[in-house]
Protein backbone atom coordinates (compact mmCIF):
# COMPACT_ATOMS: atom_id res chain seq x y z
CA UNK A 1 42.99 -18.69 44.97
CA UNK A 2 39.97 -16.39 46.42
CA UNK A 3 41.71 -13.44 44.43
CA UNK A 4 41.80 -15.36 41.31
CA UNK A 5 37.93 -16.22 41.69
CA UNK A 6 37.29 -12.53 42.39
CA UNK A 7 39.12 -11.43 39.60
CA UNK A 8 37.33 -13.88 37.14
CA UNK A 9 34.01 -12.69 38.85
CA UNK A 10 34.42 -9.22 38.52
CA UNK A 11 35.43 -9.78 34.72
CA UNK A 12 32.49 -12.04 34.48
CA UNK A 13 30.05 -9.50 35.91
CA UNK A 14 31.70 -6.83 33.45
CA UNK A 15 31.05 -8.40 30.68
CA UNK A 16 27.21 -9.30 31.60
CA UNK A 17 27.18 -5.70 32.15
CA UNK A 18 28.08 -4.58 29.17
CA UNK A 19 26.33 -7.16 27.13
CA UNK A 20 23.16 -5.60 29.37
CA UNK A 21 23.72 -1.87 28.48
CA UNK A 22 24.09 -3.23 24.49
CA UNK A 23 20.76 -5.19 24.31
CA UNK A 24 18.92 -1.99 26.64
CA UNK A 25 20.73 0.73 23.90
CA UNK A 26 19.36 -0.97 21.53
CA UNK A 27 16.17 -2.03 22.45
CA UNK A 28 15.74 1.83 23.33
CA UNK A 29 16.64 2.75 19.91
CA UNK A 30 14.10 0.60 18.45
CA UNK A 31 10.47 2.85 17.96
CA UNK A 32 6.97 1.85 18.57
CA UNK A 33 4.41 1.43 16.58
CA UNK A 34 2.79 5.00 17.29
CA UNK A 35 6.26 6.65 16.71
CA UNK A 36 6.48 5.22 13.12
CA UNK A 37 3.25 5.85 12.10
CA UNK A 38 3.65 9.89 13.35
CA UNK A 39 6.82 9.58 11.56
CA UNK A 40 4.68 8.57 8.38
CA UNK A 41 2.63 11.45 8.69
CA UNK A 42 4.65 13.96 9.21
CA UNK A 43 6.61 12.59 6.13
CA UNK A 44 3.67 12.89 3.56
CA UNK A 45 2.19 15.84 5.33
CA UNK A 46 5.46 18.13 4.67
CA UNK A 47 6.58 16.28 1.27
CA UNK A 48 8.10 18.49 -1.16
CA UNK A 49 7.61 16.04 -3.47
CA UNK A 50 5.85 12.15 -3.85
CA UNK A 51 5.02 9.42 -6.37
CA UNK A 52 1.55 8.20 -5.79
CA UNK A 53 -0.13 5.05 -7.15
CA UNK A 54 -4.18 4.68 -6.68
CA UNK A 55 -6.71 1.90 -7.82
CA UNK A 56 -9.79 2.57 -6.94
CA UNK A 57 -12.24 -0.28 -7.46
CA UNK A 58 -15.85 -1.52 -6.77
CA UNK A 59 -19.43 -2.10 -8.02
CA UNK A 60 -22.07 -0.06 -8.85
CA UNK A 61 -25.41 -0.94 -9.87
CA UNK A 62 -27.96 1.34 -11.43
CA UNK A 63 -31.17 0.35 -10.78
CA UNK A 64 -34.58 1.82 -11.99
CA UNK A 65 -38.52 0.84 -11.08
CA UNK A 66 -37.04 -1.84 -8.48
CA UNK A 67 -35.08 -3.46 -11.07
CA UNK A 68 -31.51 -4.08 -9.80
CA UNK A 69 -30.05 -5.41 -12.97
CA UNK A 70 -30.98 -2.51 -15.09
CA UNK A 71 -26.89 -1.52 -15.30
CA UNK A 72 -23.91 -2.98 -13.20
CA UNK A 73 -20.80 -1.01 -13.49
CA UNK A 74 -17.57 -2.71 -12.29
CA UNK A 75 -14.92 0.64 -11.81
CA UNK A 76 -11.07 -0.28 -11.54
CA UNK A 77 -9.24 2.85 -12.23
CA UNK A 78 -5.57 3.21 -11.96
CA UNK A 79 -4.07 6.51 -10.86
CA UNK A 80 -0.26 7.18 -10.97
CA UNK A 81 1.00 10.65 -9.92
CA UNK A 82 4.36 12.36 -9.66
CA UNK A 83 3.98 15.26 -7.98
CA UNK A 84 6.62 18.52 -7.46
CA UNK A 85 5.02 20.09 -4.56
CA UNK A 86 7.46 23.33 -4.20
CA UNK A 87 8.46 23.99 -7.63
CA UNK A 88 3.95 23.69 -8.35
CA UNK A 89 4.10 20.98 -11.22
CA UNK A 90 2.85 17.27 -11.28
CA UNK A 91 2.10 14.50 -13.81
CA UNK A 92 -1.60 12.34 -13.69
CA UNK A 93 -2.05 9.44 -15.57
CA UNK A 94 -5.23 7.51 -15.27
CA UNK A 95 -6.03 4.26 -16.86
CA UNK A 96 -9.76 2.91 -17.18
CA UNK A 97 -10.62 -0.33 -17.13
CA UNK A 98 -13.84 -2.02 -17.96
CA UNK A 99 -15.53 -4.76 -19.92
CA UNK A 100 -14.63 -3.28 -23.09
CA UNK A 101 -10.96 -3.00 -22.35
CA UNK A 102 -9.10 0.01 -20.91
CA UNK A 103 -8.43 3.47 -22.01
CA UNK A 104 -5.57 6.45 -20.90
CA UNK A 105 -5.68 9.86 -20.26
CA UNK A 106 -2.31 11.98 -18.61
CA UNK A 107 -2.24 15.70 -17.49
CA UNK A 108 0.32 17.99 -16.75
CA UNK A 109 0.68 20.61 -14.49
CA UNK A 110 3.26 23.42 -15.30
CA UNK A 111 3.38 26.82 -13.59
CA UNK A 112 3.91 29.59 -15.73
CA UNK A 113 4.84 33.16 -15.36
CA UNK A 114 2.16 33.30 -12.13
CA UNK A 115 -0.44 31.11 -13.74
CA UNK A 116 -0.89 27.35 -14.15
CA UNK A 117 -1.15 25.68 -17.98
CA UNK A 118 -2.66 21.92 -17.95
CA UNK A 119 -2.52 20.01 -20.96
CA UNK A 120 -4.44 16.76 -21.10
CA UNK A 121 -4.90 13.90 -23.41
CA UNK A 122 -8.09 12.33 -23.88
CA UNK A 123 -8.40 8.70 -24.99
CA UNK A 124 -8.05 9.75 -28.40
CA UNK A 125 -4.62 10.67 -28.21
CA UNK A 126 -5.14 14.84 -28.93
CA UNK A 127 -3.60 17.45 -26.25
CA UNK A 128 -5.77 19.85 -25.37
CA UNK A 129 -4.28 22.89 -22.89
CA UNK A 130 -6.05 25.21 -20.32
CA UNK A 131 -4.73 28.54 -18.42
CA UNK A 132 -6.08 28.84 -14.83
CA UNK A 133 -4.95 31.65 -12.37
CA UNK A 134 -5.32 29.49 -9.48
CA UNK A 135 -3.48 26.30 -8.90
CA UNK A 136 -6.51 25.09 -6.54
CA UNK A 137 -8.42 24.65 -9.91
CA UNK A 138 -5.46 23.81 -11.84
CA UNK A 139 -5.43 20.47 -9.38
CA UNK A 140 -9.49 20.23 -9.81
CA UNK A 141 -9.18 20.16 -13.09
CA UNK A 142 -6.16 17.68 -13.61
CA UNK A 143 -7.27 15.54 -10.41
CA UNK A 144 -4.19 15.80 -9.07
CA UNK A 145 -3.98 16.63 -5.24
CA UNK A 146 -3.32 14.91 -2.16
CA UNK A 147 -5.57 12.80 -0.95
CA UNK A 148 -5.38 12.96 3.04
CA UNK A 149 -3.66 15.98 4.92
CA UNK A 150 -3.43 13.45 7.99
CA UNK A 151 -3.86 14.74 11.98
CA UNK A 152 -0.32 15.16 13.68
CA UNK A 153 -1.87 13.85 16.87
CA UNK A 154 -1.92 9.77 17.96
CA UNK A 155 -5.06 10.42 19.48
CA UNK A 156 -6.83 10.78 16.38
CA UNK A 157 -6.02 6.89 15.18
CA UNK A 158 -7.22 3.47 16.72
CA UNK A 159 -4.52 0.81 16.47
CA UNK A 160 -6.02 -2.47 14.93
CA UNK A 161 -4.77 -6.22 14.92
CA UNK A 162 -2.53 -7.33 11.36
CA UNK A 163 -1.83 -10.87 10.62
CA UNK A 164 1.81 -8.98 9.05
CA UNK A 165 4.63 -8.82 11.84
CA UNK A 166 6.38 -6.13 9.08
CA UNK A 167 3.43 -3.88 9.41
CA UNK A 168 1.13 -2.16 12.04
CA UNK A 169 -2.43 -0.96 10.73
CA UNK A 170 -4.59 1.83 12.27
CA UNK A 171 -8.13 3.07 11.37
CA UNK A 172 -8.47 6.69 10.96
CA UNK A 173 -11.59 8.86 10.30
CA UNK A 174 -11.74 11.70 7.25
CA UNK A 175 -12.84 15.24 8.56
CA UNK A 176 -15.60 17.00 5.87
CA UNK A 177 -12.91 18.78 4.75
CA UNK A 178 -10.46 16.31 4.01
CA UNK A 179 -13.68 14.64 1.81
CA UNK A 180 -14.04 17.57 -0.21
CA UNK A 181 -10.85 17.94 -0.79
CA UNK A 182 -10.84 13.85 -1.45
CA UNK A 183 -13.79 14.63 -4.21
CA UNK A 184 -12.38 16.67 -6.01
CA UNK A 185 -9.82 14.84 -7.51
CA UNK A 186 -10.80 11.63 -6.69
CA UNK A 187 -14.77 11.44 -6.16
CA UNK A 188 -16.09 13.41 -9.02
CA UNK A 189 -13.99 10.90 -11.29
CA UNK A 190 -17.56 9.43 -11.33
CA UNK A 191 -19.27 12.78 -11.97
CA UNK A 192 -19.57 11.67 -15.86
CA UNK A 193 -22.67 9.00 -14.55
CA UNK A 194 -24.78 11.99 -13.96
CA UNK A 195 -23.08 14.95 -15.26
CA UNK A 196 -21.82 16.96 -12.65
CA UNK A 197 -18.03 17.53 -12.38
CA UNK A 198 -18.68 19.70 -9.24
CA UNK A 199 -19.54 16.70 -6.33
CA UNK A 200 -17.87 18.22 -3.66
CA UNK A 201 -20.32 21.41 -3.29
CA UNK A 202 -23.34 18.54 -2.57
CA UNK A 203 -21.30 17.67 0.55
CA UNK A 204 -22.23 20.85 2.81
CA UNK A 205 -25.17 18.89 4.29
CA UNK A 206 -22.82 15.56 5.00
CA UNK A 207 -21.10 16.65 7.85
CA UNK A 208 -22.55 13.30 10.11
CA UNK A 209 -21.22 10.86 7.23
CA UNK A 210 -18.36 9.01 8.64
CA UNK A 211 -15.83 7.63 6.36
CA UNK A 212 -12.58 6.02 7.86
CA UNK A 213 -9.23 5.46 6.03
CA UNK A 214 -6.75 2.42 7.06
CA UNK A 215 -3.62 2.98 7.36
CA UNK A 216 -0.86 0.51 7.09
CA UNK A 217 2.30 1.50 8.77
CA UNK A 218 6.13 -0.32 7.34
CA UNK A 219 8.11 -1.14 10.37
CA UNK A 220 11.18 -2.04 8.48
CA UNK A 221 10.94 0.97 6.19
CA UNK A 222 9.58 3.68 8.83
CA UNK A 223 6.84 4.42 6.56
CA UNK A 224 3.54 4.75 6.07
CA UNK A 225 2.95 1.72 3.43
CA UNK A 226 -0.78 2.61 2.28
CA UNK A 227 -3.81 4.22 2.68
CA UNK A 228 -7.37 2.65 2.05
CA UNK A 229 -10.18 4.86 2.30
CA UNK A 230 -13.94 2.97 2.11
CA UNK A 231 -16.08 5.17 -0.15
CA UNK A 232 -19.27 2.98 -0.71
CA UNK A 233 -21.15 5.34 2.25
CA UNK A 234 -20.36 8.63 0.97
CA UNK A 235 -20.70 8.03 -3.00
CA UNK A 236 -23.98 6.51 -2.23
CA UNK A 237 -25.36 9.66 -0.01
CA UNK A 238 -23.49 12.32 -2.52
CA UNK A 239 -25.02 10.40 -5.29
CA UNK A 240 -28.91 10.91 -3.43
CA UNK A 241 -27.74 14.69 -3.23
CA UNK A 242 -26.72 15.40 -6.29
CA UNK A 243 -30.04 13.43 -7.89
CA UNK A 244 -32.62 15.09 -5.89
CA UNK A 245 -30.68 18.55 -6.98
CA UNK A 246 -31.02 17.72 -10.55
CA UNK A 247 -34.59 16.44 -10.30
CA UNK A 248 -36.47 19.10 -8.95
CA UNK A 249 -39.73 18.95 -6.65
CA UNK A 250 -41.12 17.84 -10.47
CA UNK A 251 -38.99 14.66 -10.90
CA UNK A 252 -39.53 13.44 -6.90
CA UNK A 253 -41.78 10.49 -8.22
CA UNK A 254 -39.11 9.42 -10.80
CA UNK A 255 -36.32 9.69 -8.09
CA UNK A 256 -38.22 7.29 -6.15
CA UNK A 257 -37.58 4.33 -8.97
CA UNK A 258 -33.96 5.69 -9.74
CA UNK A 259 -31.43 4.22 -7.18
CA UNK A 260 -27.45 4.24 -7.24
CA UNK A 261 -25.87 1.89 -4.90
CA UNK A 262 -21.93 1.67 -4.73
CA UNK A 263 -21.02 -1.94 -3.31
CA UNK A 264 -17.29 -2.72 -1.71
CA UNK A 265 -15.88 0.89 -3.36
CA UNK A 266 -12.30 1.57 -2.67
CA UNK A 267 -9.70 3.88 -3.32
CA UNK A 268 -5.98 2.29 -2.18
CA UNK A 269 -2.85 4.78 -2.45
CA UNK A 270 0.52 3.85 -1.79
CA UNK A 271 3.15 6.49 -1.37
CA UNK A 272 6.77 6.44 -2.36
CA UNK A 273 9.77 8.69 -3.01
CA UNK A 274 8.96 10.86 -0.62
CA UNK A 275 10.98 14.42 -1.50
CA UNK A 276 12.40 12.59 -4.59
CA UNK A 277 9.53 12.04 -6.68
CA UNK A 278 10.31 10.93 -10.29
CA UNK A 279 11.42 13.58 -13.09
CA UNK A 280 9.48 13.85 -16.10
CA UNK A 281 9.23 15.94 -18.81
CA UNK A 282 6.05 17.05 -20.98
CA UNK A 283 5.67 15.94 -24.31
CA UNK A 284 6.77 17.66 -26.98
CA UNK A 285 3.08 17.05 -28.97
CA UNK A 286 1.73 18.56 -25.94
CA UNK A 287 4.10 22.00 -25.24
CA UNK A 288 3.15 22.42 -29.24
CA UNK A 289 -0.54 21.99 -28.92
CA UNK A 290 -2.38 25.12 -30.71
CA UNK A 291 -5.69 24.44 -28.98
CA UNK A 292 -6.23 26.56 -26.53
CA UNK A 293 -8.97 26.71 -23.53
CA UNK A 294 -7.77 30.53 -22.79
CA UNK A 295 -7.91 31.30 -18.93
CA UNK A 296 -10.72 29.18 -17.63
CA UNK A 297 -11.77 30.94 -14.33
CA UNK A 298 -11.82 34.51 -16.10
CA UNK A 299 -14.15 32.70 -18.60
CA UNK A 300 -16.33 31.37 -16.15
CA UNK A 301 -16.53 34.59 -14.18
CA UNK A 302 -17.60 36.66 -17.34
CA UNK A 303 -20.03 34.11 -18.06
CA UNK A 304 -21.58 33.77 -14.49
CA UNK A 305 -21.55 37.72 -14.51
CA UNK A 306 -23.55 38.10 -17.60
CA UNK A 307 -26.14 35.57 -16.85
CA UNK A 308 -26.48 37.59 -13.67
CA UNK A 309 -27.12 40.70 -16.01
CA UNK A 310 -29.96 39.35 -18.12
């Protein structure tokens, strides 16, 4: 009888033990929060190749002589990207909209035979192409570039609360590089309001501005989900720069009445097939387009050497 017993308890005991060392397996198995979102990052920071979807949104108000309701501008601006890292190719489109509907523009990105043609489309429909010898300004001029090139270390993020059991958020803060970088593409999207494509070159003397991205890490997926970078701050002290630049010690009185205030200004990315970004092809109207920018850099380096001349 006392054999039986310890018999069944050694089977019982067996099979607790087991059922122990499967729950502990895979409870080990399972990674934390910090471990997914490093995952993330590495991810986008290597990608060969990404689809990228941006809205960036918010309020600005032009206001001149203390009058704040001179000119509100409500921005929502829709940015989809597929971009071939490697093989140096990528598709923007961007879609405006405002009060008076919404208009389109795309650009392509196509190396070829060691330099870089971009054709774009304005709203009115008519391709336009431009040669550059460096793919850094091919990507100014198409906006098209990466947005963060995230830190590979945890230390550099702050974990914060979510209300989402599926996701874990963390704040992270934008080095001066990653903001020029940011501008850019991104930034100087407003550059029309004032006339200066160049934003990024105002930023030398921002170094103290702090601008912080959130991060929202998928715990089912392993992936990073989003990013949401607050750009209210820095528009609104690149905006100061670039006005006092254009002003002069002549125009300090005016500058005094002319304000530009960004309120609640956003730009929210979310990233997806990551090294499988979606194929596309460039138009046909576009590959046949017979006006020509020639090679823009050249250009602007004969032109900035004879003005030097005179």
């Amino acid at each position: 009888m006392r054999g039986k017993m310890n018999k069944s308890l050694r089977k019982g005991i067996s099979v607790i033990m087991v059922a122990t060392t499967i729950v502990l397996s895979l409870t080990g198995c399972k990674k934390s929060d910090d471990e997914l979102l490093l995952k993330g990052v590495a991810a986008l920071n290597s990608a060969k190749s990404y689809d990228a979807k941006a809205v960036l949104s918010g309020k600005l108000k032009i206001a001149f002589g203390g009058n704040e309701k001179d000119r509100n501008i409500d921005t929502n601006i829709q940015i989809d990207q597929n971009v071939f890292v490697e093989e140096e190719r990528a598709k923007v489109g961007i879609v405006l909209n405002s009060g008076k509907g919404s208009s389109k523009t795309e650009a392509y990105l196509e190396k070829n035979a060691g330099e870089y043609d971009v054709y774009t489309s304005g709203i009115d429909g008519k391709w336009k192409k431009m040669v550059f010898s460096d793919i850094s300004e091919a990507k100014k001029q198409t906006g098209i570039e990466k947005m963060i090139q995230l830190a590979d270390s945890i230390d550099s993020y702050t974990k914060k609360e979510s209300s989402n059991e599926n996701e874990a958020v963390y704040e992270y803060t934008l080095t001066l590089d990653s903001l020029k970088k940011m501008s850019s593409g991104i930034v100087s999207s407003y550059g029309y309001i004032i006339g200066e494509k160049n934003i990024e070159k105002y930023m030398d003397g921002l170094k103290d501005t702090k601008v912080s991205a959130t991060i929202v890490v998928d715990r089912e997926n392993e992936c990073i989900k989003s990013i949401e970078v607050s750009l209210a701050d820095l528009l609104n002290k690149v905006f100061d720069e670039v006005v006092k630049s254009k002003m002069g010690k002549d125009g300090q009185d005016v500058l005094k009445d002319l304000k530009f205030n960004w309120e609640n200004t956003t730009i929210k990315t979310e990233y997806s097939n990551i090294n499988n970004a979606t194929k596309y092809e460039v138009p046909q109207d576009a590959l046949k387009t017979k006006e020509v920018i020639g090679n823009v850099k050249e250009e602007l380096a004969k032109q900035d050497k004879k003005a030097k001349g005179k």
